[in-house]
Protein backbone atom coordinates (compact mmCIF):
# COMPACT_ATOMS: atom_id res chain seq x y z
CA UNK A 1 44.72 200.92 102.62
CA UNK A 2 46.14 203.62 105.14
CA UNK A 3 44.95 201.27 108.41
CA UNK A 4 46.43 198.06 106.67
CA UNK A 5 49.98 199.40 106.37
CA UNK A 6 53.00 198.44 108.56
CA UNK A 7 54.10 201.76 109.93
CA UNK A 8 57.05 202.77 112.21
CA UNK A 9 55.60 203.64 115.92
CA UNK A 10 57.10 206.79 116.53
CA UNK A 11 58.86 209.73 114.78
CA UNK A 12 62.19 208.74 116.30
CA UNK A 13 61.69 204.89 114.67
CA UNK A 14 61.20 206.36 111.34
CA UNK A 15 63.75 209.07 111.57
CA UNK A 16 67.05 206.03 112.94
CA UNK A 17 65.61 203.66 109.96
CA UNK A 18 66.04 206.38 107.22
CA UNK A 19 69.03 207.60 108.76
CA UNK A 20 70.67 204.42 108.75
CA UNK A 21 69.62 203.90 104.84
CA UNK A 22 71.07 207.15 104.24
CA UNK A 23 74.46 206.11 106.55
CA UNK A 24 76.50 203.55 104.57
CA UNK A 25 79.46 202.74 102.87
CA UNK A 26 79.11 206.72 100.75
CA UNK A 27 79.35 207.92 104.04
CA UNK A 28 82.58 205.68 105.00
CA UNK A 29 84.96 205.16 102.46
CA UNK A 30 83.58 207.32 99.04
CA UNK A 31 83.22 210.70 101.22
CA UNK A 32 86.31 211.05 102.78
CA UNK A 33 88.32 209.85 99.24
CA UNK A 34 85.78 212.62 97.45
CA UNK A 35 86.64 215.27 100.14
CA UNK A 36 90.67 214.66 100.00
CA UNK A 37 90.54 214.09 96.02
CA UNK A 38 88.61 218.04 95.77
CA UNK A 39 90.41 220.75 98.19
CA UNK A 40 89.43 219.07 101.69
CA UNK A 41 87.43 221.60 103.53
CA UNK A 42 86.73 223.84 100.78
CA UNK A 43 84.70 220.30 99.16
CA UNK A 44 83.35 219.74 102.81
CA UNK A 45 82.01 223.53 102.97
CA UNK A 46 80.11 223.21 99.54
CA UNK A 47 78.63 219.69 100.26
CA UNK A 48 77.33 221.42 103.48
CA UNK A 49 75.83 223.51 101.29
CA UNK A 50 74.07 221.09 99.17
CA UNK A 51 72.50 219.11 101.93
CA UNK A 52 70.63 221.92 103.53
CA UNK A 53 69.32 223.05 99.96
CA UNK A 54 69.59 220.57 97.36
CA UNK A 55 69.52 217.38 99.27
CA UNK A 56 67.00 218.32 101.74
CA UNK A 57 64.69 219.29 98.71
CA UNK A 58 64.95 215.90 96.81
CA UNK A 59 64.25 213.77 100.25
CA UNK A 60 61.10 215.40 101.33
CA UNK A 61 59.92 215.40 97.71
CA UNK A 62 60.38 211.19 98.06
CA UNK A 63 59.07 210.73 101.48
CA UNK A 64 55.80 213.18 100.72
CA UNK A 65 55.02 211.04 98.14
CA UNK A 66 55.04 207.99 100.10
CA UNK A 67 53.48 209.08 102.82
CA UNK A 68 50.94 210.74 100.92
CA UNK A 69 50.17 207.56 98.73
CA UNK A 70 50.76 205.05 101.27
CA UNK A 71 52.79 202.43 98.59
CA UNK A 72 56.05 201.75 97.36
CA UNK A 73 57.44 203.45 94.59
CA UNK A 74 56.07 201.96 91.36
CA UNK A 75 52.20 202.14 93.06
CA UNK A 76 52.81 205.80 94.23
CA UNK A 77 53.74 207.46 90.75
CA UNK A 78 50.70 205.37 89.10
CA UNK A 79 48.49 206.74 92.12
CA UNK A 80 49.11 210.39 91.38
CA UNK A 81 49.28 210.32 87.37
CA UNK A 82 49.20 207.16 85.58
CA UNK A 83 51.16 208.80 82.88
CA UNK A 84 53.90 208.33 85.33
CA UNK A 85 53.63 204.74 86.08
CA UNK A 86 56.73 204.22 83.90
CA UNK A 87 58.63 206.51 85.53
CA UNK A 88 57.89 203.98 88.88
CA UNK A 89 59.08 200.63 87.06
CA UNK A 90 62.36 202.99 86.31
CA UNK A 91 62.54 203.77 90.09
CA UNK A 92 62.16 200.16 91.16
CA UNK A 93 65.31 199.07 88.98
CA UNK A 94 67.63 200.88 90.65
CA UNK A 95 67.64 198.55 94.27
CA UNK A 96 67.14 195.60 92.14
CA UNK A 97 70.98 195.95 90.65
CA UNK A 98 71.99 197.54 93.62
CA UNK A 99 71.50 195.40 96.44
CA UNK A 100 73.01 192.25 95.17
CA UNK A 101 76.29 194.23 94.96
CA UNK A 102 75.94 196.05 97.93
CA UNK A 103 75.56 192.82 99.52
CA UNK A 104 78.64 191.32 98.01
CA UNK A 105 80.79 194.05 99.51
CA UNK A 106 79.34 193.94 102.64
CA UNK A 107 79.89 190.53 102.62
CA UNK A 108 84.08 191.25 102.37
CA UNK A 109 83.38 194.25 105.02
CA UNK A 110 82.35 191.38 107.36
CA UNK A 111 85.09 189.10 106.30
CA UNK A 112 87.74 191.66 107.51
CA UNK A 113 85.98 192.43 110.38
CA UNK A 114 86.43 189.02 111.31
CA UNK A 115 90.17 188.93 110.48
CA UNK A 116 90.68 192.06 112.80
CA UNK A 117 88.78 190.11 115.63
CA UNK A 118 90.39 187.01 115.23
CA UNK A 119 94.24 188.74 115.52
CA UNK A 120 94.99 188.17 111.89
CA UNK A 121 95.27 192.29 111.29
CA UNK A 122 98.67 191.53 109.56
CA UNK A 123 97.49 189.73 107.07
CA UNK A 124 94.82 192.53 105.92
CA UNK A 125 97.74 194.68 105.73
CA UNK A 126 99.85 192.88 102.94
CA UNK A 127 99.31 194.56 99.27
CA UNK A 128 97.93 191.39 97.79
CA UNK A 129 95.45 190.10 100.36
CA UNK A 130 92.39 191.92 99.19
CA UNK A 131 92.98 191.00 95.48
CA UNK A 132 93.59 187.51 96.06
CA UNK A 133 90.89 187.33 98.84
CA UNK A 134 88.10 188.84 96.11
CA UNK A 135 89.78 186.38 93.02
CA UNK A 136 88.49 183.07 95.47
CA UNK A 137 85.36 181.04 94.43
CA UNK A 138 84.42 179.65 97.82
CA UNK A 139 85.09 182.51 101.40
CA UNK A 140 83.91 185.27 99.76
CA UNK A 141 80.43 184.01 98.12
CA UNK A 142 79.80 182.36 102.04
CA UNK A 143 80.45 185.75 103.70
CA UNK A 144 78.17 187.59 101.01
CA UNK A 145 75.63 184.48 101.81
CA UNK A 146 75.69 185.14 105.72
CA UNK A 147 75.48 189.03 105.43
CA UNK A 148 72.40 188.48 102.69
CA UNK A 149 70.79 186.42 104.87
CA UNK A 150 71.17 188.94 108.18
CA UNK A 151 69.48 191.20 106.27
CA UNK A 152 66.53 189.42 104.93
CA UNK A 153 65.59 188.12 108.42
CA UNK A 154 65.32 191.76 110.03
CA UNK A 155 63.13 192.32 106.65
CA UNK A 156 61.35 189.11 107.24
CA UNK A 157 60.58 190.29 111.10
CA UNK A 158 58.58 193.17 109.88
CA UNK A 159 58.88 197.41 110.15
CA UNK A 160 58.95 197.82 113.53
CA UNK A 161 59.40 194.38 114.70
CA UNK A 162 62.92 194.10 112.63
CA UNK A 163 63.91 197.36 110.83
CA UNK A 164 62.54 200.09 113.41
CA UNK A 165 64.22 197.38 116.21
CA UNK A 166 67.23 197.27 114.17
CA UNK A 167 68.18 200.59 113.69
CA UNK A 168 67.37 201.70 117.18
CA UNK A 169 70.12 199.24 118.35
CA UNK A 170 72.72 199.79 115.59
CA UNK A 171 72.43 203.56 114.95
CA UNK A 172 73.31 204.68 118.83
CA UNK A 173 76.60 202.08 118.19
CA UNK A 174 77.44 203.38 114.70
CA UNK A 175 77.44 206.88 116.06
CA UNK A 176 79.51 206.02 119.58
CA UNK A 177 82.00 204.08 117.19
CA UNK A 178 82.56 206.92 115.05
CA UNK A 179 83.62 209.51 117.25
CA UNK A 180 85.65 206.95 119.48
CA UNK A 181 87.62 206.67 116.20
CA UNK A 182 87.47 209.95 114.78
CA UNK A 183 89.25 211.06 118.67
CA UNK A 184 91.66 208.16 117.92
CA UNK A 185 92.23 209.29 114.88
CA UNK A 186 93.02 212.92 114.68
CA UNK A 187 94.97 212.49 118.32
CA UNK A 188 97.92 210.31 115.93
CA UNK A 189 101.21 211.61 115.98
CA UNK A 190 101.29 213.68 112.30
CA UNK A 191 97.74 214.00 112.16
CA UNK A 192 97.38 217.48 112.33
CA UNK A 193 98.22 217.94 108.93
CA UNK A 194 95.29 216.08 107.95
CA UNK A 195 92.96 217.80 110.08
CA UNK A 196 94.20 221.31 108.87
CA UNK A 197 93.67 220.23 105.07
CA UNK A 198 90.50 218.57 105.57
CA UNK A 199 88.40 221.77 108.02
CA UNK A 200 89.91 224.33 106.19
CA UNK A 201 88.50 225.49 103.22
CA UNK A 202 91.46 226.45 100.50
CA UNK A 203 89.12 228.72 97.75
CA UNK A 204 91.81 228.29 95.38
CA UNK A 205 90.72 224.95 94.43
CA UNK A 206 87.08 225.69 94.26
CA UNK A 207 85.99 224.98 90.77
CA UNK A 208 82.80 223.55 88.90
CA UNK A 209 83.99 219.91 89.43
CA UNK A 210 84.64 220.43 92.96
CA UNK A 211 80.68 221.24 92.86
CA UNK A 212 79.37 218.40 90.85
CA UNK A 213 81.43 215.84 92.86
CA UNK A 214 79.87 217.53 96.08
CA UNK A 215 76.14 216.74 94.31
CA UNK A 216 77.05 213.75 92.85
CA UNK A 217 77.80 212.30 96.61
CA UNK A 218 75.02 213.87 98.44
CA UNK A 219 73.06 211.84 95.90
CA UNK A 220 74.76 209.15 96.60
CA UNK A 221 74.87 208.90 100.31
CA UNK A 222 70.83 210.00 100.92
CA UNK A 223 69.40 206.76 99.14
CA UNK A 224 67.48 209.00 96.49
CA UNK A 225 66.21 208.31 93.28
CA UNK A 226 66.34 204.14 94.47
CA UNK A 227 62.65 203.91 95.71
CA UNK A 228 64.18 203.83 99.42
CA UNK A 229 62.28 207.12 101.03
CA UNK A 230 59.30 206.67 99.39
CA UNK A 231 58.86 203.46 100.69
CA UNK A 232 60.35 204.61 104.03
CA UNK A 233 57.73 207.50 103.81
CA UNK A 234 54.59 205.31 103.05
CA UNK A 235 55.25 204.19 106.53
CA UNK A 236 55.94 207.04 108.54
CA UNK A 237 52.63 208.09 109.96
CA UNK A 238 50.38 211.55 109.14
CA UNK A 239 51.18 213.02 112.64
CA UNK A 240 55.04 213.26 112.16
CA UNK A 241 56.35 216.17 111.67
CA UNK A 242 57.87 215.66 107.94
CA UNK A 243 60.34 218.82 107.36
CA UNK A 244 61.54 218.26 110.72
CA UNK A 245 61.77 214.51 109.96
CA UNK A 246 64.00 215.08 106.99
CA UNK A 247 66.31 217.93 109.15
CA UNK A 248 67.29 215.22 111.75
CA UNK A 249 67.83 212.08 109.00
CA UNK A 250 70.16 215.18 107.33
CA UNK A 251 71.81 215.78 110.18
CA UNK A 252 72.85 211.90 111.00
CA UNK A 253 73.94 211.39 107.76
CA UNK A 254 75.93 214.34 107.31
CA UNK A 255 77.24 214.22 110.39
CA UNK A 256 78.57 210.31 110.29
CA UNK A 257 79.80 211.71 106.49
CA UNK A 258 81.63 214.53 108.57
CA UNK A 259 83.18 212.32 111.12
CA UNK A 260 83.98 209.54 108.78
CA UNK A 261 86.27 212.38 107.23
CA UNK A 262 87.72 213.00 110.28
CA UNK A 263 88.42 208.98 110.63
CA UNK A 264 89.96 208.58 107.63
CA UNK A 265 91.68 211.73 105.99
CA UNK A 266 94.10 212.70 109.15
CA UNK A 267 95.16 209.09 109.84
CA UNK A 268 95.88 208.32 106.68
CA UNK A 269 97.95 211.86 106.47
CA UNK A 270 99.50 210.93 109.33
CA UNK A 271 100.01 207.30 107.58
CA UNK A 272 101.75 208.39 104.16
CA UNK A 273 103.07 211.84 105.47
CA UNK A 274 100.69 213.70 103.74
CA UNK A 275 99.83 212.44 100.06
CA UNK A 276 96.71 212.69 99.10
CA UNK A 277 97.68 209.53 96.91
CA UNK A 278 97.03 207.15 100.00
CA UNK A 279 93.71 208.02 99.76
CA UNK A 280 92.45 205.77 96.60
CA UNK A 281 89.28 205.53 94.80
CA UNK A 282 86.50 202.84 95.61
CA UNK A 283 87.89 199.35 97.45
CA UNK A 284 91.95 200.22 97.90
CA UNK A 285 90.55 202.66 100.45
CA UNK A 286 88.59 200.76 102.90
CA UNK A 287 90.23 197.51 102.13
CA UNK A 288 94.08 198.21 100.94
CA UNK A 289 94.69 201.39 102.53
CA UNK A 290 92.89 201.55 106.08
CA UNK A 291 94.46 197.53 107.40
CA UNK A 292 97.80 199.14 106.83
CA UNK A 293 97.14 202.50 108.83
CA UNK A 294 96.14 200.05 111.40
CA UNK A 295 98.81 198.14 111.37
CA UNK A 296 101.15 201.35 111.91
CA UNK A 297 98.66 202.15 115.26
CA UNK A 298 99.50 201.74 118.60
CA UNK A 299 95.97 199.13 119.65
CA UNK A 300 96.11 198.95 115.24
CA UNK A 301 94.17 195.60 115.43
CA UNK A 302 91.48 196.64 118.17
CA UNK A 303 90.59 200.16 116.74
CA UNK A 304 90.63 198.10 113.46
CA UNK A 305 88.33 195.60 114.83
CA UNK A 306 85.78 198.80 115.90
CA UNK A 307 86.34 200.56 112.27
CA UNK A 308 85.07 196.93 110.45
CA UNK A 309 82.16 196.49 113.20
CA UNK A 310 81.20 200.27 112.30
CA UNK A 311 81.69 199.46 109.04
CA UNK A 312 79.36 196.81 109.31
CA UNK A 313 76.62 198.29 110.96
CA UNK A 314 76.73 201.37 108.35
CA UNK A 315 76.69 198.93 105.67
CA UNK A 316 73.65 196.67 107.12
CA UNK A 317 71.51 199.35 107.59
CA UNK A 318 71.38 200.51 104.57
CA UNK A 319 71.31 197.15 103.01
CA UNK A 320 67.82 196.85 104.86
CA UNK A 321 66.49 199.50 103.38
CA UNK A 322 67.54 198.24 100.04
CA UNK A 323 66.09 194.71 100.63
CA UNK A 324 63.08 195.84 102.17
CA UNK A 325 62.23 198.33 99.18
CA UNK A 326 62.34 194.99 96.90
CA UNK A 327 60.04 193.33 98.93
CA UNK A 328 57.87 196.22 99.61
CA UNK A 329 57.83 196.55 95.51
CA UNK A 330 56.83 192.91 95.07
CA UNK A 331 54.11 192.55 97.95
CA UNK A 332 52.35 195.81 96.97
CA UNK A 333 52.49 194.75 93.27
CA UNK A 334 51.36 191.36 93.13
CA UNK A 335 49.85 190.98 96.62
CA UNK A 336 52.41 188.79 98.18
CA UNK A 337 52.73 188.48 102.14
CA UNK A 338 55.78 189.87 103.61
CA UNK A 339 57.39 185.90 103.98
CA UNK A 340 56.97 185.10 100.24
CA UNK A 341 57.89 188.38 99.23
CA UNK A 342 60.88 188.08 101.11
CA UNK A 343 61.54 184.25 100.02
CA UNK A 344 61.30 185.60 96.35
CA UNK A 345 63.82 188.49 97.24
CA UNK A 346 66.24 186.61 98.55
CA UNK A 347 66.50 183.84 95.70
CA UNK A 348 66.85 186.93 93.70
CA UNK A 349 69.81 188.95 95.51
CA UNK A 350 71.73 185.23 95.59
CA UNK A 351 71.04 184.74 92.01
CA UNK A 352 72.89 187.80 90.57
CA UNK A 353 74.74 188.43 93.96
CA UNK A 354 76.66 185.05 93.38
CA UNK A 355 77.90 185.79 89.65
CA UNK A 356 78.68 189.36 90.77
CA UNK A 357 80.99 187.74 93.83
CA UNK A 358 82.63 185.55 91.28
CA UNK A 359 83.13 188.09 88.82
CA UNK A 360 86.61 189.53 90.76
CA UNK A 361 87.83 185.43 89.86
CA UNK A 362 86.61 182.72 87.69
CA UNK A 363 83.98 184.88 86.11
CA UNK A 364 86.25 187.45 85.54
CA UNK A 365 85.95 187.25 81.79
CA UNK A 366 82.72 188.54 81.69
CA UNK A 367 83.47 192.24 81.53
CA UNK A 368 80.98 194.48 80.22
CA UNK A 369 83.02 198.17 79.06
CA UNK A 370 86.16 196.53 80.38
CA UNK A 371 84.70 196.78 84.05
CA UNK A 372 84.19 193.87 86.51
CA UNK A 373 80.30 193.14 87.03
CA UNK A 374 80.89 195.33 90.50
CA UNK A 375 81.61 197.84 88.79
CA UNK A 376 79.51 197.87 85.77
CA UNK A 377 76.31 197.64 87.76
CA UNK A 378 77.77 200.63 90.28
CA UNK A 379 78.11 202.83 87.21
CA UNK A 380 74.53 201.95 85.42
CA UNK A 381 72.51 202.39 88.76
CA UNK A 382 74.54 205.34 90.17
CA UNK A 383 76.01 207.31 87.51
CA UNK A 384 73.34 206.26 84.97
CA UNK A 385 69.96 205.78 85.93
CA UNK A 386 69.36 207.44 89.91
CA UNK A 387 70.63 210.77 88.18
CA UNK A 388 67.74 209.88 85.81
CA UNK A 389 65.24 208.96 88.19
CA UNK A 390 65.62 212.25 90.21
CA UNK A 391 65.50 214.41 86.99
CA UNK A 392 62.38 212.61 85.73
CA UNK A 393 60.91 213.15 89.53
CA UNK A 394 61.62 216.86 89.46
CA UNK A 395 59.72 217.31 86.00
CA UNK A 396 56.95 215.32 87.21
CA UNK A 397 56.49 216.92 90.54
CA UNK A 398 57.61 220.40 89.04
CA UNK A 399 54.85 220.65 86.00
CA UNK A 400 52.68 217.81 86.29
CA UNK A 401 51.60 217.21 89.57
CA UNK A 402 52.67 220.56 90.96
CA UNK A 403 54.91 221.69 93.82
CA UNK A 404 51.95 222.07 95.91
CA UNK A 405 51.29 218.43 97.13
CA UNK A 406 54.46 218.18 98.43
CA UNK A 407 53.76 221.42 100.24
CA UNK A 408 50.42 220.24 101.16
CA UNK A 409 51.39 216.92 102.42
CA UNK A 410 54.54 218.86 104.45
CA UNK A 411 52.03 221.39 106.00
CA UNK A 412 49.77 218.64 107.44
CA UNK A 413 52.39 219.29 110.40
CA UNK A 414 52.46 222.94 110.07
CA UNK A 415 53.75 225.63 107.45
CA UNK A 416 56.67 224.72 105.27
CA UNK A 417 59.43 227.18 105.80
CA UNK A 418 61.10 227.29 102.37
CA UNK A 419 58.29 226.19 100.01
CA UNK A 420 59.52 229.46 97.98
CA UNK A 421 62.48 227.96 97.37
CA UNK A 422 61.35 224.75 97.11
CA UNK A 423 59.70 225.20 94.28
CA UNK A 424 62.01 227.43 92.67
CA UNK A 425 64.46 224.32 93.25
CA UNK A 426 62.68 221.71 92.26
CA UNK A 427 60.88 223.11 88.90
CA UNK A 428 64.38 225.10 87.80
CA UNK A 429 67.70 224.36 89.62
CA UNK A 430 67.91 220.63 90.40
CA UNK A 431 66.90 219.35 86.69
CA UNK A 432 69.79 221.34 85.61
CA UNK A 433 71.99 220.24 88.03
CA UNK A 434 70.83 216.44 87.47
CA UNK A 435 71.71 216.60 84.01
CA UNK A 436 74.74 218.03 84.37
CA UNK A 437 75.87 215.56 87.67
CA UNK A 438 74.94 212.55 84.72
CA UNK A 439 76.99 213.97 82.09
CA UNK A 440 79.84 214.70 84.50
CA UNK A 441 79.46 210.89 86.03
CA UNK A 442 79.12 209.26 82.63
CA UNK A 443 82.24 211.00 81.04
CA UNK A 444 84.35 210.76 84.01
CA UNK A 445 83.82 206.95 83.92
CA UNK A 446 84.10 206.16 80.16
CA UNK A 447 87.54 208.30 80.34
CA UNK A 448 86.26 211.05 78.33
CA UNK A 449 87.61 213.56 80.99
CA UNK A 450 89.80 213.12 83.60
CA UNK A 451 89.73 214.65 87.15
């Protein structure tokens, strides 16, 4: 089975490809709301925190058991206790609602990306323009088509062929792009207030929910609990080194998270003088708030043009990984070569991605809790079920197949530093904090408390 699966070529290969699933739109426009909404730098300092303890433990508990099983994510729990194979089927829903979404708004991050680079930057600014952009039936479903289908083909071309090939082109950019703009940013006149609020931790506003947003976006932005890194990891090959593996994808997605802050917060200070009201929850951010701090920039529509390509690439990457854990779930399950898997995939993602596109206009009636489709698939698969997933994969690696395959499988490439602590973590500390990130999530978005 081992000799007859794709695998990345190198360490590097797999480390850019999981990076750039782990670098995406939580990185770009939920982190640096999330870090201005809790205390700025005292929310950066505890996320920090998290990554190096909390987050690093869940991703190399996902990528051992891929690599160690060799198969996707419903074959892998099956293969190490068929009591479990439920718990793989749960796994597996998660990128099935997510990427048809995920699609859909990459689709409008390419539709303003072509705006900027076509001089119509003034038009991205006006209040209006991304509500009555979203509300059309036609230009939005044919930019969610084209950014679909860019996906599926690198998928279609194979692991290293089009995902390893991919990344290795797109990752350098995303991380050149960033810091061009972060420099831009933080160098605007007013800016400094920005930077001051977001680097410098204010303990005064440190607080429980200042820690369970923190964990509740580190889940978010390092694709766990969605079947993404244990596919990933059933092709990285035995001779990697895997802690070091997961250090280095850390570090590139914390550090685009880091400089997205730096992006975003300071110019949009320097934007609205300082309120922390400028920087809005979910889509006013990104596609409201960012085309008018643009438009106030000296070179506005050029740096804009840069932010959407960045954007972009963020946003594809991880949109890969999404599409090619579907197909990765259907071939291994039912035997399917990569083309028909993919074929099947893509009818799927244009089936519910089309509905979910139309949702914002002539399907807007259809509103399950009061929420648009958008957003009522966001908060099943993120606040709902990945919480779930990661809880259920704690118990089961915590007391029934024990913390010491993962250790085993880790010290193939040498002793495990922290597997002390790792298992302390992973059998007593993240369940609790799982349950308590799902309970915070789910009342926060039903209105039951308000932060």
């Amino acid at each position: 089975m081992e000799n007859q699966r794709s695998s990345f070529t190198n360490k590097l290969g797999f480390v850019l490809a999981a990076a750039g699933s782990a670098v995406g739109l939580g990185n770009l426009w939920r982190f640096p709301y999330l870090a201005a909404k809790y205390g700025g730098g005292i929310f950066l300092l505890v996320y920090l925190i998290l990554v190096v303890t909390f987050g690093f433990s869940l991703m190399i508990t996902e990528i051992a058991i891929g690599r160690k099983t060799r198969l996707s994510v419903i074959g892998a729990y099956q293969m190490l206790d068929k009591r479990f194979k439920g718990l793989g089927y749960l796994s597996c829903v998660v990128p099935f609602i997510i990427t048809p979404y995920y699609c859909v708004i990459g689709g409008w991050v390419l539709k303003y990306f072509v705006v900027f680079l076509t001089g119509q930057a003034g038009q991205a600014a006006n209040d209006t323009f991304f509500s009555e952009y979203t509300a059309q039936a036609v230009s939005p479903v044919i930019y969610f088509l084209i950014y679909a289908l860019v996906g599926v083909v690198i998928v279609w071309l194979g692991v290293d062929s089009g995902i390893e090939k991919a990344s290795r082109f797109m990752m350098p950019l995303l991380i050149i792009m960033t810091i061009f703009i972060a420099v831009f940013s933080v160098m605007q006149p007013g800016a400094l207030e920005g930077v001051i609020y977001y680097l410098k931790p204010d303990f005064s506003r440190f607080n429980a929910t200042t820690v369970l947003a923190a964990m509740g976006q580190l889940f978010y932005s390092m694709s766990l609990a969605m079947g993404i890194m244990i596919t990933y990891g059933s092709y990285m090959k035995k001779e990697d080194h895997l802690e070091t593996s997961v250090r280095q994808i850390e570090l590139f997605d914390t550090g685009v998270a880091f400089m997205a802050g730096l992006m975003i917060i300071p110019a949009v200070f320097a934007f609205s003088g300082g309120s922390e009201e400028a920087l809005g929850k979910g889509p006013s951010l990104m596609f409201v708030t960012m085309p008018k701090v643009f438009e106030s920039m000296a070179f506005g529509t050029v740096v804009g043009c840069i932010f959407f390509l960045l954007v972009l690439f963020a946003a594809l990457t991880s949109s890969i990984s999404l599409t090619e854990t579907l197909v990765s779930i259907v071939t291994d399950k039912f035997g399917w070569s990569r083309k028909k898997g993919c074929a099947v995939i893509t009818l799927f993602i244009v089936a519910v991605g089309v509905p979910v596109s139309l949702g914002f206009g002539v399907l807007d009636f259809i509103a399950p809790m009061g929420m648009t489709l958008l957003d009522f698939f966001d908060f099943i698969s993120n606040s709902v079920l990945m919480p779930i997933v990661a809880f259920l994969t704690c118990i089961f690696v915590g007391y029934f197949v024990k913390p010491k395959m993962i250790i085993d499988e880790v010290e193939i490439n040498g002793p495990f530093k922290i597997k002390r602590f790792y298992t302390v973590l992973i059998k007593y500390i993240a369940p609790v904090c799982l349950i308590a990130i799902l309970i915070f999530a789910v009342m926060e978005t039903t209105g039951m408390i308000t932060v």
